[in-house]
Protein backbone atom coordinates (compact mmCIF):
# COMPACT_ATOMS: atom_id res chain seq x y z
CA UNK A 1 -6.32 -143.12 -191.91
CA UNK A 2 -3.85 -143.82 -189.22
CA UNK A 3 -5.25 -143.50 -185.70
CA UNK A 4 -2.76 -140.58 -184.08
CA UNK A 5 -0.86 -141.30 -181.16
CA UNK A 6 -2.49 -139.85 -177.36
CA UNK A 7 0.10 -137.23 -176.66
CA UNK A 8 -0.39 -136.09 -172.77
CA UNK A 9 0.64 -132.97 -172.36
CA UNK A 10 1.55 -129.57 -170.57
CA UNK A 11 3.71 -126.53 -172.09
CA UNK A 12 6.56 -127.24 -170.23
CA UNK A 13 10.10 -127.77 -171.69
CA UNK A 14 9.76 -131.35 -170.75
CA UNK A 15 6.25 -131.52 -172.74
CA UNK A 16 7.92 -129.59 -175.68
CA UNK A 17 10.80 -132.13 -176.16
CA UNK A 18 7.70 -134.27 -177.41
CA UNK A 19 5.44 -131.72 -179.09
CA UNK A 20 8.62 -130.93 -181.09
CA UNK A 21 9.51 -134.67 -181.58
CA UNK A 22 5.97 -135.57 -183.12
CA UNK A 23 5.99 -132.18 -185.31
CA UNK A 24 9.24 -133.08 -186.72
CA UNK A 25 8.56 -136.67 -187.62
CA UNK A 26 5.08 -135.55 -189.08
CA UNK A 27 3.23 -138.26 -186.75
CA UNK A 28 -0.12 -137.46 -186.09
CA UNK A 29 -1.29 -136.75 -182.78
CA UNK A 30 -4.04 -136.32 -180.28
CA UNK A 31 -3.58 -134.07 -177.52
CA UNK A 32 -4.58 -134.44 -173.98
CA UNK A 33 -3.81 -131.72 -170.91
CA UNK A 34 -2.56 -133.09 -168.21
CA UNK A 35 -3.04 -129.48 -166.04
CA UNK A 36 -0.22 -130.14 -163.56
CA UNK A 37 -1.17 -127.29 -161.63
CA UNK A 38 -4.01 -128.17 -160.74
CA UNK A 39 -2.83 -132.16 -160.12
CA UNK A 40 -4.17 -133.95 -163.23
CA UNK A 41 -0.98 -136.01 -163.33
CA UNK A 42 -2.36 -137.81 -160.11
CA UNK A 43 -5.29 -138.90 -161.31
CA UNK A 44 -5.56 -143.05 -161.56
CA UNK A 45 -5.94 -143.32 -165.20
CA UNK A 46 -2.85 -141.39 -165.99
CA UNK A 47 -1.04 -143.23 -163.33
CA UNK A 48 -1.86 -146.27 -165.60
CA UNK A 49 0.23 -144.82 -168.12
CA UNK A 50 2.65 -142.69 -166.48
CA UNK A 51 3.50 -144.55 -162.63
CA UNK A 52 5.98 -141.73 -161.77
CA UNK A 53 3.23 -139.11 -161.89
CA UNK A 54 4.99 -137.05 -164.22
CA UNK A 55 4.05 -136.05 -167.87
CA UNK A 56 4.54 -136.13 -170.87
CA UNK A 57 3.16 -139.33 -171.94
CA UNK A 58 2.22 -140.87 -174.88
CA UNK A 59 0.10 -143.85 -176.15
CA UNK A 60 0.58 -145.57 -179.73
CA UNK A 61 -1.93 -147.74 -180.79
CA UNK A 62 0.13 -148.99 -183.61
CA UNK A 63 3.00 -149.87 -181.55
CA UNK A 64 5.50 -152.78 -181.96
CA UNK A 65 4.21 -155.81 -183.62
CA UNK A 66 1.03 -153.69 -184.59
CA UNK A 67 -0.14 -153.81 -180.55
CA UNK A 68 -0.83 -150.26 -178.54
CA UNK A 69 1.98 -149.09 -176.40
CA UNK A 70 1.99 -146.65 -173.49
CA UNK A 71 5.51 -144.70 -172.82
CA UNK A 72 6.77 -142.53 -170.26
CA UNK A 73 9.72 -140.55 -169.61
CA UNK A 74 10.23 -137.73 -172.19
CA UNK A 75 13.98 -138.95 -172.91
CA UNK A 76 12.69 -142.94 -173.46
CA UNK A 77 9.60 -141.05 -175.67
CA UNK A 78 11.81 -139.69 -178.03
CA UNK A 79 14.24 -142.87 -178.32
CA UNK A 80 10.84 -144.83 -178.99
CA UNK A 81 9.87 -141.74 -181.46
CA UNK A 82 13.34 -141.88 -183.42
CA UNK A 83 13.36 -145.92 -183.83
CA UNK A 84 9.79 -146.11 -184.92
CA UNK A 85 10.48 -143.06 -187.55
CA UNK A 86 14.15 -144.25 -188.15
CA UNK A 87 15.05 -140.69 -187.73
CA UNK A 88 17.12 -138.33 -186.20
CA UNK A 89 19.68 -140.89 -184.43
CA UNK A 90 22.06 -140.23 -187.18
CA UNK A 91 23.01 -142.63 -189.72
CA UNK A 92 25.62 -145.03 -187.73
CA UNK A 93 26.68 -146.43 -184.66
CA UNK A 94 29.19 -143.68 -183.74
CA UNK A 95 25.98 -141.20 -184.47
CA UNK A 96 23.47 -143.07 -182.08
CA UNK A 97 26.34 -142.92 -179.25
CA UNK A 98 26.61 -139.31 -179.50
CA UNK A 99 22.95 -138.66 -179.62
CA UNK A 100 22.35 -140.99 -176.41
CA UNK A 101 24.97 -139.30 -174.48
CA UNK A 102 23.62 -136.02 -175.29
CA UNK A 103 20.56 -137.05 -174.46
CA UNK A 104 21.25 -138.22 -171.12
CA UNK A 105 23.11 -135.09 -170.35
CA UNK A 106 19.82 -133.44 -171.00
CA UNK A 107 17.59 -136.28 -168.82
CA UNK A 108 20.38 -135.99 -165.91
CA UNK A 109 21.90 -132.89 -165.92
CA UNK A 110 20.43 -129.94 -167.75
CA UNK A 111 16.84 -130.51 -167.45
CA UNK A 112 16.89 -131.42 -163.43
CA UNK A 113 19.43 -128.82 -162.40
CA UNK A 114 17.43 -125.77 -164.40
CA UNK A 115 14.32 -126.61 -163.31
CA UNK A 116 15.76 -126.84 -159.46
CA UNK A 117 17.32 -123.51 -160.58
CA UNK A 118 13.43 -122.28 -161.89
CA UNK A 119 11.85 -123.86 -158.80
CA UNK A 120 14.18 -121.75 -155.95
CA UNK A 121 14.31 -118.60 -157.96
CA UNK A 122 10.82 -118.49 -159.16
CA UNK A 123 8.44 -120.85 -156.94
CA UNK A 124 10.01 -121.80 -153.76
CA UNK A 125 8.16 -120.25 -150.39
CA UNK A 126 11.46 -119.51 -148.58
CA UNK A 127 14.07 -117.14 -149.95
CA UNK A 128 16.96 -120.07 -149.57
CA UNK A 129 20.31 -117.76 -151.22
CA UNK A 130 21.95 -121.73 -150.86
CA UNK A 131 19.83 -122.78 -153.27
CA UNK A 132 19.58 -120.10 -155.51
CA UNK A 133 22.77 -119.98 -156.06
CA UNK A 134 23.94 -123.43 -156.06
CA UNK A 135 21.23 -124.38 -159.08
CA UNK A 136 22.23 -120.62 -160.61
CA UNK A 137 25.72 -121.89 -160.93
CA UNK A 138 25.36 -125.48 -161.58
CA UNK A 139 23.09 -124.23 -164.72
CA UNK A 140 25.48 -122.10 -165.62
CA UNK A 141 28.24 -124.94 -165.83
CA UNK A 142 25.88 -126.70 -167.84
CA UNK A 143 25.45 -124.24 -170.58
CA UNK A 144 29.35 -123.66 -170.36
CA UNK A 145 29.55 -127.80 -171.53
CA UNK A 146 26.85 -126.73 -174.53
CA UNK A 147 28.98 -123.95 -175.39
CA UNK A 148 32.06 -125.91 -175.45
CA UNK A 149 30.26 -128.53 -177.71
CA UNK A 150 28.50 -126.74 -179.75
CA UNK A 151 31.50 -124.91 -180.64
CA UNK A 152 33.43 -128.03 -182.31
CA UNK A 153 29.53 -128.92 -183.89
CA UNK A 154 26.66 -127.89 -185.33
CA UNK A 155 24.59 -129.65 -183.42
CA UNK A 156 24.94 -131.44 -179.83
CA UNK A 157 25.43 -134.99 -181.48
CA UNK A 158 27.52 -134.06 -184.21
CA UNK A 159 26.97 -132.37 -187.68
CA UNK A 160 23.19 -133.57 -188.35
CA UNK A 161 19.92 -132.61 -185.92
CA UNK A 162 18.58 -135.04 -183.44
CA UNK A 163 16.44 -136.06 -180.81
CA UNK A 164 19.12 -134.51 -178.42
CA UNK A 165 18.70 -131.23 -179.65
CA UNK A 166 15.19 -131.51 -179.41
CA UNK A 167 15.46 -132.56 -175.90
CA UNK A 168 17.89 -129.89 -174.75
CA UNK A 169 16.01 -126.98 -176.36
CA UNK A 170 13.78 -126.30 -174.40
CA UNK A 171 15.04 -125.97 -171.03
CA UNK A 172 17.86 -123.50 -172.90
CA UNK A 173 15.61 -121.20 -174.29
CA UNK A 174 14.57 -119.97 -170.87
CA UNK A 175 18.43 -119.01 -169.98
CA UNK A 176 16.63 -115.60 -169.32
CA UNK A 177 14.54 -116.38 -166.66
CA UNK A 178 17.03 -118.68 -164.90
CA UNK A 179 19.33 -115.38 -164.49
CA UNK A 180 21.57 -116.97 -167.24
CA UNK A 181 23.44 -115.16 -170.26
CA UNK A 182 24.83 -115.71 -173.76
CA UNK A 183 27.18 -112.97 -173.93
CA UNK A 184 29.93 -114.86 -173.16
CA UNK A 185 28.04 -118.58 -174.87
CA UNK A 186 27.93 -117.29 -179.10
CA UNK A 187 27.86 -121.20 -180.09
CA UNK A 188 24.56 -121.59 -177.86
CA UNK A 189 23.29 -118.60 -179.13
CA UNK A 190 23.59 -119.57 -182.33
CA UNK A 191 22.02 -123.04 -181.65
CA UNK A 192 19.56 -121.75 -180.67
CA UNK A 193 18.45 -119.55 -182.89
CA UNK A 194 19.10 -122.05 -185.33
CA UNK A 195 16.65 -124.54 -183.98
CA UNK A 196 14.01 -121.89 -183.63
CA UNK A 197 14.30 -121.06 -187.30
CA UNK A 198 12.85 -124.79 -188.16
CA UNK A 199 8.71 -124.49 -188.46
CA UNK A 200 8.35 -127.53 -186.59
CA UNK A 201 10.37 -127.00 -183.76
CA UNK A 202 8.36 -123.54 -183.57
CA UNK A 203 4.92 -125.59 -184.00
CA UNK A 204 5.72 -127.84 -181.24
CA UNK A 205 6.84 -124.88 -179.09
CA UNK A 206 3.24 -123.12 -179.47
CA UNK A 207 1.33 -125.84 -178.51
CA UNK A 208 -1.02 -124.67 -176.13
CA UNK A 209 1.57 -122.05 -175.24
CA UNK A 210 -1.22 -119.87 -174.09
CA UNK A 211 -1.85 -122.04 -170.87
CA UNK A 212 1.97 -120.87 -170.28
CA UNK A 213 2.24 -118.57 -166.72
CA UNK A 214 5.39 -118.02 -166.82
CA UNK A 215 6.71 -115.78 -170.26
CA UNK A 216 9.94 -115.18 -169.22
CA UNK A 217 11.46 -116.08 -172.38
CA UNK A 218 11.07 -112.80 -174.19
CA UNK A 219 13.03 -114.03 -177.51
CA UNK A 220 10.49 -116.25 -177.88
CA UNK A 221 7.72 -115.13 -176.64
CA UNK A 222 8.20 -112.08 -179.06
CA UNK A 223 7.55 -114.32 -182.26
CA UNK A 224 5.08 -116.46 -180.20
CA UNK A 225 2.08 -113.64 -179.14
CA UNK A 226 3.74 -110.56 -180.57
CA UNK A 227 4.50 -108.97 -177.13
């Protein structure tokens, strides 16, 4: 039996883009908490895996040439992920293009400004109406981009699913609690609800989702714990 790969882990939307990954490529996997509330992601033996303190993390013992590799970054994760599987980077080069700009739209755009825009609304200790509304509206520029793309495609990278969907999923579904709305975005709607109609995406979304303070994201949260 294969030995599963260490996936190290908190419910987050970053930790999702690899919960989902691994549930969609049917890898097996172990997983470890890494409680970053509580400052696990300090510790010295994660920092020998993850040096920027940050999870998620993995660790495949049947990495290239048959050797164990460690990875961080949740973006470089899921292009490790996607070559070992040979899936969902598309089928040619114009494909893999698409899905690496998409994905580093997610990695340097959408995933830093909405969690800025989660940290001042939600989290930060001083009322800062700058900030608020300067992540607010940068997030919402963001999800006008997704709109406009998703509009001309089924998915971000074209007409097939990828890893760039997976890593942009997350951080949309909580459009609620970063004072967001759809009403005027039906392609990311749609995208979304599309993605959350695929089992695994929904298995990788649940993972520990009970460890989850916030539960903003009503939508979800609704198929999720019934509430």
């Amino acid at each position: 039996m294969q030995q599963p790969i260490d996936l190290y882990y908190w419910p987050t939307p970053n930790g999702w883009k690899v919960s989902i990954a691994l549930e969609e490529m049917a890898l097996p996997y172990s997983t470890h908490l890494i409680n970053i509330g509580k400052g696990d992601q300090f510790a010295e033996a994660f920092l020998k895996i993850a040096p920027n303190n940050r999870m998620p993390a993995i660790v495949d013992p049947h990495g290239p040439d048959g050797k164990p590799i460690s990875v961080f970054e949740s973006g470089a994760i899921l292009l490790y992920l996607a070559r070992k599987t040979d899936q969902f980077l598309g089928t040619t080069e114009q494909d893999r293009v698409a899905v690496e700009e998409w994905l580093m739209w997610q990695m340097g755009g959408l995933g830093p400004m909405a969690g800025q825009n989660h940290h001042f609304l939600k989290y930060a200790p001083e009322d800062i109406t700058y900030a608020k509304a300067r992540y607010r509206d940068e997030t919402a520029r963001l999800y006008g981009v997704l709109d406009r793309r998703l509009a001309e495609n089924e998915y971000l990278a074209g007409d097939f699913y990828s890893i760039a969907d997976m890593a942009a999923w997350g951080w949309s579904s909580l459009w609620q609690g970063q004072e967001q709305t759809l009403d005027d975005k039906p392609h990311m709607a749609r995208w979304l609800k599309a993605l959350w109609d695929r089992p695994a995406l929904r298995r990788g979304r649940a993972l520990h989702a009970d460890l989850r303070a916030d539960r903003s994201d009503t939508w979800v949260q609704n198929d999720l714990f019934g509430v």
